[in-house]
Each structure stands twice: as C-alpha cells, then as structure tokens.
PDB file of N, CA and C in Angstrom:
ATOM      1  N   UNK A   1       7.968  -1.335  37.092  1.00  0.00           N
ATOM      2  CA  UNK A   1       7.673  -0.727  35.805  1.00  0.00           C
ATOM      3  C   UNK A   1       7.738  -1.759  34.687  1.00  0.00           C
ATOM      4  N   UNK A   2       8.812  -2.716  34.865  1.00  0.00           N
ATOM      5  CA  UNK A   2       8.514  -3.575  33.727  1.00  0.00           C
ATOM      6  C   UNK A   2       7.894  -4.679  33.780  1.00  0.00           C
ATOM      7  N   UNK A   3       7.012  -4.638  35.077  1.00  0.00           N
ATOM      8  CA  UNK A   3       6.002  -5.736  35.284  1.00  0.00           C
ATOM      9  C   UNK A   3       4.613  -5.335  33.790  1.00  0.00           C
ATOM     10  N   UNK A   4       4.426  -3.867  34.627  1.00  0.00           N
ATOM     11  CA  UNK A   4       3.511  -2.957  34.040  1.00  0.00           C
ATOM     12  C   UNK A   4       3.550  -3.349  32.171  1.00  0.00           C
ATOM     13  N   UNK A   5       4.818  -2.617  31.883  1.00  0.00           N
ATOM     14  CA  UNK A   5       5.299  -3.714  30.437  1.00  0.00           C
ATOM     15  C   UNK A   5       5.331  -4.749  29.536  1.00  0.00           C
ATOM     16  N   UNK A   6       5.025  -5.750  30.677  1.00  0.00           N
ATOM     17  CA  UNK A   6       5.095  -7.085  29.845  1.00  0.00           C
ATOM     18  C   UNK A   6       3.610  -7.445  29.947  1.00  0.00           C
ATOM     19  N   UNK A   7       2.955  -7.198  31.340  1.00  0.00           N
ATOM     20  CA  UNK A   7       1.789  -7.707  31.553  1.00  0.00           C
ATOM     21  C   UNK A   7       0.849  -7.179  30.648  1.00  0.00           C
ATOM     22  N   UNK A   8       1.049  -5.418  30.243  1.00  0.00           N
ATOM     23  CA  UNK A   8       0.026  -4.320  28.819  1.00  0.00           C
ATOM     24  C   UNK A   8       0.589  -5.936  27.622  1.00  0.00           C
ATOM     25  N   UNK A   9       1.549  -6.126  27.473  1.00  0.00           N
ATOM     26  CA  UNK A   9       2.253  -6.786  26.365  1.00  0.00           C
ATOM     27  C   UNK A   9       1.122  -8.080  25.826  1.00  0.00           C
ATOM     28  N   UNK A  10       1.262  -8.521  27.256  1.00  0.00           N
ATOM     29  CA  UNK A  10      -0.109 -10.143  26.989  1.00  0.00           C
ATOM     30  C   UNK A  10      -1.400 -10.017  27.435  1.00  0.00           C
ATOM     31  N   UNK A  11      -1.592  -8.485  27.445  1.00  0.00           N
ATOM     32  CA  UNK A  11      -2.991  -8.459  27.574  1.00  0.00           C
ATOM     33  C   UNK A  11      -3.524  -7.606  25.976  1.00  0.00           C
ATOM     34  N   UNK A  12      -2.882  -6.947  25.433  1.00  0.00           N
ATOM     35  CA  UNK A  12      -3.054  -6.575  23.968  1.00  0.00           C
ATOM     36  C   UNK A  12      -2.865  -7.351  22.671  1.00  0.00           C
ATOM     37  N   UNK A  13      -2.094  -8.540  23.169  1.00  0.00           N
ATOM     38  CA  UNK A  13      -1.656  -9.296  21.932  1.00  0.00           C
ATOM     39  C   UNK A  13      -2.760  -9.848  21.895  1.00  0.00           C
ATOM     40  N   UNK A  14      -3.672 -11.047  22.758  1.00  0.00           N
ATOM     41  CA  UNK A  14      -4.422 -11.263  22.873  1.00  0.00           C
ATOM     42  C   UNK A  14      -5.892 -10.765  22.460  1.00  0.00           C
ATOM     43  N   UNK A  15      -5.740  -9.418  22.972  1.00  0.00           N
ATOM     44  CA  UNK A  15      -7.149  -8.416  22.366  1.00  0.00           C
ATOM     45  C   UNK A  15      -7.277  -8.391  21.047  1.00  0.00           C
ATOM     46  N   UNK A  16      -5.719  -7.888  20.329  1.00  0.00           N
ATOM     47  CA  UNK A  16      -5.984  -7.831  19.168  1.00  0.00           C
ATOM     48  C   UNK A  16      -5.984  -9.107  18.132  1.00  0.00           C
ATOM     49  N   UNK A  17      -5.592 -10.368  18.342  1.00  0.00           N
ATOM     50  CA  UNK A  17      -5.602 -11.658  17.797  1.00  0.00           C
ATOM     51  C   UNK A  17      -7.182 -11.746  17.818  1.00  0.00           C
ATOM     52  N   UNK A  18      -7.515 -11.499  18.561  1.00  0.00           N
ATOM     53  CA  UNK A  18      -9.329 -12.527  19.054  1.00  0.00           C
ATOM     54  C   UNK A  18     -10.362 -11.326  18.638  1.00  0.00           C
ATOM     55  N   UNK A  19     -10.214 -10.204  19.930  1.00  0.00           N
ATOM     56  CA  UNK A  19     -11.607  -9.828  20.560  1.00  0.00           C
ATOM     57  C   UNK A  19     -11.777  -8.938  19.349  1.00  0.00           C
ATOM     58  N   UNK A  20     -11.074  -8.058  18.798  1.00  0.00           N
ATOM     59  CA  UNK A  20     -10.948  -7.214  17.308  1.00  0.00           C
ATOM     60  C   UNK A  20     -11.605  -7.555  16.549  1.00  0.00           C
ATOM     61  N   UNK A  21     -11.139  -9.078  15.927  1.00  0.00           N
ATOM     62  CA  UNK A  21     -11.928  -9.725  14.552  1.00  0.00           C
ATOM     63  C   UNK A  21     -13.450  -9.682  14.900  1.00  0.00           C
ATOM     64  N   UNK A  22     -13.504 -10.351  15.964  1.00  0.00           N
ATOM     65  CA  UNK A  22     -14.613 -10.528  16.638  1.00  0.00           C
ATOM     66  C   UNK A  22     -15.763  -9.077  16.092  1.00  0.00           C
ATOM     67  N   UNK A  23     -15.722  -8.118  17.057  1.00  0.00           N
ATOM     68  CA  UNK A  23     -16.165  -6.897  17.333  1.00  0.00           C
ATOM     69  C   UNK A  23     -16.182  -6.304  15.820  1.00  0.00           C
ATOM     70  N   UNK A  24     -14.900  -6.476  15.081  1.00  0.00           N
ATOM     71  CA  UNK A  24     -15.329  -6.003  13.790  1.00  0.00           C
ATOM     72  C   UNK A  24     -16.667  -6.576  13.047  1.00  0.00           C
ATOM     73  N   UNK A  25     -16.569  -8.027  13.188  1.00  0.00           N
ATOM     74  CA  UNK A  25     -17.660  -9.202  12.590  1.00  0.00           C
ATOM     75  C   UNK A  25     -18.805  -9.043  12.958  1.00  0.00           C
ATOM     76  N   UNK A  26     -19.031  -8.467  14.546  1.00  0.00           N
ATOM     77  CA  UNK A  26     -20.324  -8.403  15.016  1.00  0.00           C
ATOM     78  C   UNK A  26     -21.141  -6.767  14.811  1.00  0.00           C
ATOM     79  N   UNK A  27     -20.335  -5.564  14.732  1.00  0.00           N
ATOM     80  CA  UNK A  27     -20.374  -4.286  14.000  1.00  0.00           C
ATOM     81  C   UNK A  27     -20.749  -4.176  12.736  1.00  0.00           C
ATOM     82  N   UNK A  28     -20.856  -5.389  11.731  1.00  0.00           N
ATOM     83  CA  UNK A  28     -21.436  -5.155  10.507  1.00  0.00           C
ATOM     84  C   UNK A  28     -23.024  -5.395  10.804  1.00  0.00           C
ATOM     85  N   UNK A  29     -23.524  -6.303  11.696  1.00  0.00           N
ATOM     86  CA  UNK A  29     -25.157  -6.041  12.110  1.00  0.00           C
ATOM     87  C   UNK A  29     -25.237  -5.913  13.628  1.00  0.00           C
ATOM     88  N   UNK A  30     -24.828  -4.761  13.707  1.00  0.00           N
ATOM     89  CA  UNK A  30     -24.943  -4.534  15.297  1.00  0.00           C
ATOM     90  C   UNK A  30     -26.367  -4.694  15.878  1.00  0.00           C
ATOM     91  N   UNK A  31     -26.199  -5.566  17.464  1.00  0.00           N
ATOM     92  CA  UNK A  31     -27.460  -5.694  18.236  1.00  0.00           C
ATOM     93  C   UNK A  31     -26.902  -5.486  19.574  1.00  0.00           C
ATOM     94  N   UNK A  32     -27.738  -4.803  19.656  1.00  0.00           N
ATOM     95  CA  UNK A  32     -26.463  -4.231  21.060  1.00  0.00           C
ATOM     96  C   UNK A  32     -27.326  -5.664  22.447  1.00  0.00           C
ATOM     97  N   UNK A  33     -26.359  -6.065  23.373  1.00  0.00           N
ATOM     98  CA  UNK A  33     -26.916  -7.165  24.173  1.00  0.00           C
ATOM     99  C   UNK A  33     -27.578  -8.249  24.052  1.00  0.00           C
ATOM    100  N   UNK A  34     -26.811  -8.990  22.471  1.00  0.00           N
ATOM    101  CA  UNK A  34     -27.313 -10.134  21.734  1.00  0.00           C
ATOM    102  C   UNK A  34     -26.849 -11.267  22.457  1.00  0.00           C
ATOM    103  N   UNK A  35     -27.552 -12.266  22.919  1.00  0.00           N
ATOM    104  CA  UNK A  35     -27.771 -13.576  23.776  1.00  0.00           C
ATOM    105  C   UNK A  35     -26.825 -13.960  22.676  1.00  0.00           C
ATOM    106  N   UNK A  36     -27.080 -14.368  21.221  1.00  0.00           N
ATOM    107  CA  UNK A  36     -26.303 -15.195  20.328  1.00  0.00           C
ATOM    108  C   UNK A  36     -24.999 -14.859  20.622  1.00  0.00           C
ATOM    109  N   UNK A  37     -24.721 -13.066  20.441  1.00  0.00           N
ATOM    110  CA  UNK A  37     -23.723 -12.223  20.043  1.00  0.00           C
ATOM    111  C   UNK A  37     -22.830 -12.851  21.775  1.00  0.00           C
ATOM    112  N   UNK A  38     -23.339 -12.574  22.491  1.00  0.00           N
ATOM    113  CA  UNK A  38     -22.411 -13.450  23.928  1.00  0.00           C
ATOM    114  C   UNK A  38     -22.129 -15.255  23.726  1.00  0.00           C
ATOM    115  N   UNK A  39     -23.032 -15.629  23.437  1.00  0.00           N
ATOM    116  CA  UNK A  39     -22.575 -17.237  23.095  1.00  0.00           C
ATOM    117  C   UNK A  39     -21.531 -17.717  22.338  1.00  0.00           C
ATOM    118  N   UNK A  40     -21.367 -16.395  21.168  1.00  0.00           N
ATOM    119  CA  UNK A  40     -20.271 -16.288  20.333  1.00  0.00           C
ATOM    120  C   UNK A  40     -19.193 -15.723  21.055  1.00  0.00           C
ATOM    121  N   UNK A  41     -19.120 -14.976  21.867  1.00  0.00           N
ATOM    122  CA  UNK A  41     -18.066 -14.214  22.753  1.00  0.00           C
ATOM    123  C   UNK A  41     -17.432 -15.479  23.776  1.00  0.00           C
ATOM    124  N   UNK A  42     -18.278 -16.374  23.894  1.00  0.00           N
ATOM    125  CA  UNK A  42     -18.079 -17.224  24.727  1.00  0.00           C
ATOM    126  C   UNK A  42     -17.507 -18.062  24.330  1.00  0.00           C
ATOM    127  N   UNK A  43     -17.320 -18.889  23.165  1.00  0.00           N
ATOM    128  CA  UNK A  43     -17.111 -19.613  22.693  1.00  0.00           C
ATOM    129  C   UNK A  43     -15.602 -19.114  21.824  1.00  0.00           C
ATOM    130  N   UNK A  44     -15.316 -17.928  21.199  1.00  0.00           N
ATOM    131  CA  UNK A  44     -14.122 -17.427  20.708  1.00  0.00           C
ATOM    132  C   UNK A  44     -13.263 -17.322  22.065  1.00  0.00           C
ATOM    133  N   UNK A  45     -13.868 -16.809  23.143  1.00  0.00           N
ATOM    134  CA  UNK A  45     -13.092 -16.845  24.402  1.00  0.00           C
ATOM    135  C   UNK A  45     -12.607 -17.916  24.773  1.00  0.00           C
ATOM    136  N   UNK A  46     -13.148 -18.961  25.168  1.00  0.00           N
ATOM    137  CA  UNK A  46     -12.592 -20.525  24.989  1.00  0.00           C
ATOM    138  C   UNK A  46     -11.284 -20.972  24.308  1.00  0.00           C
ATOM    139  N   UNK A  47     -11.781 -20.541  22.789  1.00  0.00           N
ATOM    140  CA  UNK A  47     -11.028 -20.890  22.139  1.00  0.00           C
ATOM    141  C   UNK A  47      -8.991 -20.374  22.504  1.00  0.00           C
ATOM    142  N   UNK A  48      -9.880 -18.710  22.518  1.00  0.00           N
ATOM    143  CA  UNK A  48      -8.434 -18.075  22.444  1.00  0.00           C
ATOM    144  C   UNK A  48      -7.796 -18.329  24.216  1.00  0.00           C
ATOM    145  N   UNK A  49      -8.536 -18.243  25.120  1.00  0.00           N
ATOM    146  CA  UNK A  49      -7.697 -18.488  26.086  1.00  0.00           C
ATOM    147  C   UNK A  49      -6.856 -20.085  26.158  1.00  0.00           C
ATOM    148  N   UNK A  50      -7.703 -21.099  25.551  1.00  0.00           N
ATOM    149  CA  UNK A  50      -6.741 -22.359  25.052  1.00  0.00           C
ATOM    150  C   UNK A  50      -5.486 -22.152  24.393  1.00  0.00           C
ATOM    151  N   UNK A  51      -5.576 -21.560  23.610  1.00  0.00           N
ATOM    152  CA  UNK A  51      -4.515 -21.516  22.727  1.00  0.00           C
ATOM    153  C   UNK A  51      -3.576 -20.771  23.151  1.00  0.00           C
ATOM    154  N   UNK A  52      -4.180 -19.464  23.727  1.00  0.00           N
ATOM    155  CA  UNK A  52      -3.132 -18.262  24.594  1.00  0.00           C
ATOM    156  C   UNK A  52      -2.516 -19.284  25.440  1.00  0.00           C
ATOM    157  N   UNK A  53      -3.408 -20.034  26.468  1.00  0.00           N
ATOM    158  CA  UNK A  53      -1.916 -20.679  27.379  1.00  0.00           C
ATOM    159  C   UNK A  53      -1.417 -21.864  26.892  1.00  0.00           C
ATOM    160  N   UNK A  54      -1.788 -22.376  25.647  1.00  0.00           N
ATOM    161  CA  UNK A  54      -1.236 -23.690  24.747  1.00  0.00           C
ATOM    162  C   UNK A  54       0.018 -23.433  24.620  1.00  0.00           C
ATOM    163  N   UNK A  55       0.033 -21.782  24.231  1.00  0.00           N
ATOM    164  CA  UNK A  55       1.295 -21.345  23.557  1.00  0.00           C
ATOM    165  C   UNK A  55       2.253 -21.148  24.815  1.00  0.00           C
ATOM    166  N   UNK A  56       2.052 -20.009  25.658  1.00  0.00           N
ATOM    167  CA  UNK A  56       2.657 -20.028  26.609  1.00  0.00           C
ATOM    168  C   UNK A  56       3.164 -21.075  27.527  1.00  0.00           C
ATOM    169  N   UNK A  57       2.625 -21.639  27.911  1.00  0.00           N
ATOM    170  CA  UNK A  57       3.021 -23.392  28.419  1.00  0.00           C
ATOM    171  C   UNK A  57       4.042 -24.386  27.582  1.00  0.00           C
ATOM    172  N   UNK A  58       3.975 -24.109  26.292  1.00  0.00           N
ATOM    173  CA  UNK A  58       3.961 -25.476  25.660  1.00  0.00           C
ATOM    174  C   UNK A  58       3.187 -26.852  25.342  1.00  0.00           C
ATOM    175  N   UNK A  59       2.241 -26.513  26.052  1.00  0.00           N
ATOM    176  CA  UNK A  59       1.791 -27.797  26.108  1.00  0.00           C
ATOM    177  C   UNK A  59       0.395 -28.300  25.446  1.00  0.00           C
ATOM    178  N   UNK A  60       0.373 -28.938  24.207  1.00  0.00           N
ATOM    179  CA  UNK A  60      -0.868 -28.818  23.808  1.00  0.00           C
ATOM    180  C   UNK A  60      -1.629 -29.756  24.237  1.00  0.00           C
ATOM    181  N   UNK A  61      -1.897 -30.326  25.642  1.00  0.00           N
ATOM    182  CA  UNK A  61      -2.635 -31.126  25.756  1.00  0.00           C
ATOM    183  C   UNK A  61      -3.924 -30.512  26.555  1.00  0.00           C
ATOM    184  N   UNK A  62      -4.884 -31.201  27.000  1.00  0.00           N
ATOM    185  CA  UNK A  62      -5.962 -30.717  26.749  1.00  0.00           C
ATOM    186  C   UNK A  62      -6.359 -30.641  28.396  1.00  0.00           C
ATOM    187  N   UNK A  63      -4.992 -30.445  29.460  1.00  0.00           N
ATOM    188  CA  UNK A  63      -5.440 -30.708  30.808  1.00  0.00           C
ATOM    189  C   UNK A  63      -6.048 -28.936  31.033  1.00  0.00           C
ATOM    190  N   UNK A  64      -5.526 -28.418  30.354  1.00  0.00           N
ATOM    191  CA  UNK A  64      -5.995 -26.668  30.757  1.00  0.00           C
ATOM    192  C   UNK A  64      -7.547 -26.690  30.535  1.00  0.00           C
ATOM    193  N   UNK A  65      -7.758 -27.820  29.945  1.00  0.00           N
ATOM    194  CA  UNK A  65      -9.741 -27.705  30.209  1.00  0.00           C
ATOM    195  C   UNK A  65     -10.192 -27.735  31.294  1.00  0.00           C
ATOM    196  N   UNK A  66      -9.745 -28.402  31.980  1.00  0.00           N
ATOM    197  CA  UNK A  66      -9.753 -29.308  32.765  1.00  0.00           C
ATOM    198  C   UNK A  66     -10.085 -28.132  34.184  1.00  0.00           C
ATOM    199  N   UNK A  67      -9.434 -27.187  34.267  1.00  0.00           N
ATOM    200  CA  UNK A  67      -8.746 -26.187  35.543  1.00  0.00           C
ATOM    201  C   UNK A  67      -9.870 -25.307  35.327  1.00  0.00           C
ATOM    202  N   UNK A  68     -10.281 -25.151  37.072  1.00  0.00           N
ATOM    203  CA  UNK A  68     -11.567 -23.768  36.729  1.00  0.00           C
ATOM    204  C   UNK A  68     -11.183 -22.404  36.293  1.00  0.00           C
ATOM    205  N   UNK A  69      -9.595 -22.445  36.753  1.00  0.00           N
ATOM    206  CA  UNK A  69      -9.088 -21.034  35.634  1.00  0.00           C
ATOM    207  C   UNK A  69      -9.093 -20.828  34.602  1.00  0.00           C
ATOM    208  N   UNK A  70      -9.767 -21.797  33.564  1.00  0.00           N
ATOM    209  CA  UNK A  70      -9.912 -22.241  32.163  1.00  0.00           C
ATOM    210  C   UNK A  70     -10.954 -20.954  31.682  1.00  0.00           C
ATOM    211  N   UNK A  71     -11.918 -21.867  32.583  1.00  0.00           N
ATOM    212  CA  UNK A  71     -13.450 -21.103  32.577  1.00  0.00           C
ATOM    213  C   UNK A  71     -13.544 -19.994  33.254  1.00  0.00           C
ATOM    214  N   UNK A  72     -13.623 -19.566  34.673  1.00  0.00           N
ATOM    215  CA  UNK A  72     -12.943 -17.970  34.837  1.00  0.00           C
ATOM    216  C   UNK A  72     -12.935 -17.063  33.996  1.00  0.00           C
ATOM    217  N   UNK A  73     -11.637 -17.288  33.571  1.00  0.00           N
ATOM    218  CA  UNK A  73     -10.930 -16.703  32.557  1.00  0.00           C
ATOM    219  C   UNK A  73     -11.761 -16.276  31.246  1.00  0.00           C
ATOM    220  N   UNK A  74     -12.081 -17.334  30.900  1.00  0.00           N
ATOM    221  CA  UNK A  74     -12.809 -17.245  29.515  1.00  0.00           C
ATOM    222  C   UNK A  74     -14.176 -16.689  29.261  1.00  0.00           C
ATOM    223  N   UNK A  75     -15.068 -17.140  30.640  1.00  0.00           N
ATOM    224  CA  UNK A  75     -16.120 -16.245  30.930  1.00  0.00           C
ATOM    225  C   UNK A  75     -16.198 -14.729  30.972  1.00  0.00           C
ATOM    226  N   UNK A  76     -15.171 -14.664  32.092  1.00  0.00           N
ATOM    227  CA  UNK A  76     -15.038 -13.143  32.408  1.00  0.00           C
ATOM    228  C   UNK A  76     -14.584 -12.307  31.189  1.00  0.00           C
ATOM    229  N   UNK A  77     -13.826 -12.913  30.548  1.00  0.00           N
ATOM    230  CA  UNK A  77     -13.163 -11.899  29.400  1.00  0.00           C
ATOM    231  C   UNK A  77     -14.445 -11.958  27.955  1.00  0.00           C
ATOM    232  N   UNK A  78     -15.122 -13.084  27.966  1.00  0.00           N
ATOM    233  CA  UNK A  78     -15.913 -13.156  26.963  1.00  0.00           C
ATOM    234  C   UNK A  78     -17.629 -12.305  27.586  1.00  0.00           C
ATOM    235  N   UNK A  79     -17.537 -12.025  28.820  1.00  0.00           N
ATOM    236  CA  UNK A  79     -18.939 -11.091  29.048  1.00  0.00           C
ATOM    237  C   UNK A  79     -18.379  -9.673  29.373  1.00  0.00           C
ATOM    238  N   UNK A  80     -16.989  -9.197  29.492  1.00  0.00           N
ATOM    239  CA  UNK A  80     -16.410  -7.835  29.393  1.00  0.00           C
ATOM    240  C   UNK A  80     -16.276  -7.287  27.903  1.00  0.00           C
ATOM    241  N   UNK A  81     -15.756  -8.407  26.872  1.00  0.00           N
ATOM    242  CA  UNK A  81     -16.169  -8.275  25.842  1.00  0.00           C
ATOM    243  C   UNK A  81     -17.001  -7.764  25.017  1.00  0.00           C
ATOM    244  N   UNK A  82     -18.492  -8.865  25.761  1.00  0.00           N
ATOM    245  CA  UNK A  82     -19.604  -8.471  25.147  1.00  0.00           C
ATOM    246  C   UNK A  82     -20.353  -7.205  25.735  1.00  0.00           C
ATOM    247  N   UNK A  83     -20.071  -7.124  27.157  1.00  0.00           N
ATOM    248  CA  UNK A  83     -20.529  -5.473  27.298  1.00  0.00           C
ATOM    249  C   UNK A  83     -19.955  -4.518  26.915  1.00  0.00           C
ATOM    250  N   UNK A  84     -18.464  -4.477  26.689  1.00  0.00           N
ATOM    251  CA  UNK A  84     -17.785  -3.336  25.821  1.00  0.00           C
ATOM    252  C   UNK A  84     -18.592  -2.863  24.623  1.00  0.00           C
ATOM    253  N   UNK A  85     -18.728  -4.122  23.951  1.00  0.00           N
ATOM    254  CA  UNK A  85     -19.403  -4.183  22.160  1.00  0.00           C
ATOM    255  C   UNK A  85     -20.826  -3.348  22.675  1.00  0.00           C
ATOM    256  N   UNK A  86     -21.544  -4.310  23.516  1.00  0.00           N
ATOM    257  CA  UNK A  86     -22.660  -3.666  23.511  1.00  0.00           C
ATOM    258  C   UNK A  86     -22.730  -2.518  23.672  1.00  0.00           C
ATOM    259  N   UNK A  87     -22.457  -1.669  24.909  1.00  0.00           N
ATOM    260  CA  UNK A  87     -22.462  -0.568  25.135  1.00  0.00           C
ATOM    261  C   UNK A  87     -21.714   0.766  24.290  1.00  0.00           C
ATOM    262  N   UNK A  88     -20.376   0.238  24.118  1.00  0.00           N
ATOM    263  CA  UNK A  88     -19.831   1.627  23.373  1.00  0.00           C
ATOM    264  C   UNK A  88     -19.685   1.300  21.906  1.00  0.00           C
ATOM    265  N   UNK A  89     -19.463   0.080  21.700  1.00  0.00           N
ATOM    266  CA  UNK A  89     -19.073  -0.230  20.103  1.00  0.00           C
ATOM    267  C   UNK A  89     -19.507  -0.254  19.097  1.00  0.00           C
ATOM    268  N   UNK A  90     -21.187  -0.693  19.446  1.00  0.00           N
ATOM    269  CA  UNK A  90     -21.603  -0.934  18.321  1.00  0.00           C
ATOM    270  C   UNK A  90     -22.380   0.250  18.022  1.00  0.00           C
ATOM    271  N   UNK A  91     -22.483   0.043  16.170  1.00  0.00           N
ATOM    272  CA  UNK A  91     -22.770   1.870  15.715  1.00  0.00           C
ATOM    273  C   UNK A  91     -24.495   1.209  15.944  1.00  0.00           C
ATOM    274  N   UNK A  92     -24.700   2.846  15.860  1.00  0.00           N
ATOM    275  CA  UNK A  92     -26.336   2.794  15.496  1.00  0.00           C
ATOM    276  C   UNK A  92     -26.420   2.595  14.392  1.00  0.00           C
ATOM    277  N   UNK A  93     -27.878   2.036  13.743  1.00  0.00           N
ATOM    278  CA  UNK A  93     -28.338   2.023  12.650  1.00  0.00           C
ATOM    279  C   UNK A  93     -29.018   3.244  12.160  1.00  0.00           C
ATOM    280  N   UNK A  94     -28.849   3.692  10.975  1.00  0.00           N
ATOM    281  CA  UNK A  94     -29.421   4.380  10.315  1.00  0.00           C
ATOM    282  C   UNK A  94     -31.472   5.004  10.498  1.00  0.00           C
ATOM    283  N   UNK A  95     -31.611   5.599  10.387  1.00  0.00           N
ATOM    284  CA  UNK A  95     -33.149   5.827  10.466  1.00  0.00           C
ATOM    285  C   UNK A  95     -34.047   5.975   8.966  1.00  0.00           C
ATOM    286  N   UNK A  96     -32.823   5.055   7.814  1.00  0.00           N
ATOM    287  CA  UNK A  96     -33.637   5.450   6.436  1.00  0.00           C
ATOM    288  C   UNK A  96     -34.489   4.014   6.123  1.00  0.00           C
TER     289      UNK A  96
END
C-alpha cells in the first residue's frame, strides 16, 4: 500500500510541474494531433525527465543522456501526453 503511495506521489508531482503548463499553453489554440504540438511534447519531456532524475539522483551531470531509459521515458510520456491533449483535452472551437 505504501508502494502504491509514493509511486501516485512521483508520478503527479511531475504531471503537474510539466505536462499542465504545457496542455494549458497548447488549449489556448487547440489542434488536436499537431506534429509541432508533439515536437513540443517531446522536447518539454526531455527536459523534465532530466531534471526529474537530476533531482532525484543528485547528480547534475549529463550521463542520464546518455542511457536509453533517458529516451524511453521521455518519448513514451511525451506521445501519452500528446494523445491525452489530443483526444480529450483540447476544447473545440467555436462555429462563429
């Protein structure tokens, strides 16, 4: 049970640091299954999974590039991302 706990713990802190701002930023001109709108998902993903295990580790050096769990990671969470947005998030536009 308190696996369950800690693991919700570093998987929300995360969501809401990154993928939030994100999704808010891309919701002011929604395109639902934007090539750009994923390149950007891709690239904030990068970022934040660096820093997520920068922090956790200690270590700010730059070998976590380095590891295909880098990319994995950052892929997978930055195209779950972008199909979330696409599919449920983003509003429709208006018909005026």
């Amino acid at each position: 049970m308190l696996g369950i706990i800690v693991f919700s713990f570093y998987v929300v802190i995360p969501y809401l640091l990154f993928a939030v701002p994100v999704q808010v930023l891309f919701n002011k001109h929604p395109k639902k299954f934007s090539l750009i709108y994923f390149c950007l998902y891709i690239f904030f993903s990068l970022l934040a999974v660096f820093i997520y295990s920068s922090v956790l580790n200690f270590d700010f050096s730059m070998e976590v590039v380095t590891t295909k769990n880098y990319y994995a990671i950052s892929l997978s969470a930055a195209l779950i991302f972008w199909f979330w947005d696409s599919v449920f998030l983003q509003k429709k536009r208006s018909a005026s």
